[in-house]
Protein backbone atom coordinates (compact mmCIF):
# COMPACT_ATOMS: atom_id res chain seq x y z
CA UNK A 1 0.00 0.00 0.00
CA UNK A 2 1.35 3.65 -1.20
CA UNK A 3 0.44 6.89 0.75
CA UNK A 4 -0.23 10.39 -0.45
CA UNK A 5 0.25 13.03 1.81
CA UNK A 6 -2.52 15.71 1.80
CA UNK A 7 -1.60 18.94 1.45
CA UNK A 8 -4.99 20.94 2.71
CA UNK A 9 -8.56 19.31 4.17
CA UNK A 10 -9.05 17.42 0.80
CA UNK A 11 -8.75 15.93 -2.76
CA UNK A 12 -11.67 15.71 -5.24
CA UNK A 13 -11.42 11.87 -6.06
CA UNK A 14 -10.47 12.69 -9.72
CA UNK A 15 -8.24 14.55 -8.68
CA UNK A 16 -6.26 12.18 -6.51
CA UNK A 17 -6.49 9.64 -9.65
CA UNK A 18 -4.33 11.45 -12.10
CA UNK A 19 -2.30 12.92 -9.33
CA UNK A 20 -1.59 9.40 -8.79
CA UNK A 21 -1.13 8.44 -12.47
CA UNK A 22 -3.47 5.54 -12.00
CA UNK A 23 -5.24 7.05 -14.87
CA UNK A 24 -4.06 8.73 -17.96
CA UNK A 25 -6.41 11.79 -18.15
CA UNK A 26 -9.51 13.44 -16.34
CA UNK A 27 -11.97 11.78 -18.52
CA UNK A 28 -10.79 8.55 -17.92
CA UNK A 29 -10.78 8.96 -13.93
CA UNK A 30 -14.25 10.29 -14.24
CA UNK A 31 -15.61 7.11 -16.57
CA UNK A 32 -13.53 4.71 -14.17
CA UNK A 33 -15.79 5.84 -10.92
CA UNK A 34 -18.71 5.84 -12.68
CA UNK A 35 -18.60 2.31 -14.07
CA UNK A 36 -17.81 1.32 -10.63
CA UNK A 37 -14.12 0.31 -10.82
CA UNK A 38 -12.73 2.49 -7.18
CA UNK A 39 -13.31 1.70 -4.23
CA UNK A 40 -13.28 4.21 -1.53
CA UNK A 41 -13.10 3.08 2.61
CA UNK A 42 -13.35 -0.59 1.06
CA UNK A 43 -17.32 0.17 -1.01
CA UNK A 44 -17.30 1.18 -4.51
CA UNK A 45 -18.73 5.11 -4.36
CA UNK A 46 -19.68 6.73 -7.51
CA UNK A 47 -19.23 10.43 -6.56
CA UNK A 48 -16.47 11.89 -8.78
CA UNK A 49 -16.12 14.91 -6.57
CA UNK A 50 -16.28 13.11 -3.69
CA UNK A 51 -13.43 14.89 -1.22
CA UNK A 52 -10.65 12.66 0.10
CA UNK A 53 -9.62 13.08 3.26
CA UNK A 54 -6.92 12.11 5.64
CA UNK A 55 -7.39 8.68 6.94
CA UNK A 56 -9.28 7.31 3.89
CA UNK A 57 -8.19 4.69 1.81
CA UNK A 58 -8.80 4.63 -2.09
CA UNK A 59 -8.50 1.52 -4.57
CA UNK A 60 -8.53 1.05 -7.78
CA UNK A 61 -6.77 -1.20 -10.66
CA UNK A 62 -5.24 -3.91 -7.65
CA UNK A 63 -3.25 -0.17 -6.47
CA UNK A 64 -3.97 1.29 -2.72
CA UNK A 65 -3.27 4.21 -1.11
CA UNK A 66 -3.89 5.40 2.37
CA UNK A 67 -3.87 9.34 2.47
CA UNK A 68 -1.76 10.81 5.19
């Protein structure tokens, strides 16, 4: 499992997915949560602007991170 440190209170969830480079572009992370494919706190959640906050843990792909 990676970790991202936060820098502020959170990261839109699309965001965090090209930050990471687990996707290629902005359109792909939004198409990736809404077919289902990321799993956020261990449930799949469909919100692209969800916020990310320190403590959570996001999945996607077989990757993890745990945001510091």
């Amino acid at each position: 499992m990676q970790t991202f440190t936060l820098e502020g209170d959170f990261i839109p969830m699309i965001q965090l997915l090209k930050v990471l480079n687990w996707v290629e572009h902005g359109g792909m992370a939004q198409r990736v949560v809404e077919d289902g494919l990321v799993k956020y706190n261990g449930a799949v959640d469909l919100r692209k602007r969800l916020k990310v906050k320190k403590g959570d843990v996001v999945e996607f792909d077989g990757l993890t991170v745990k945001i510091v």
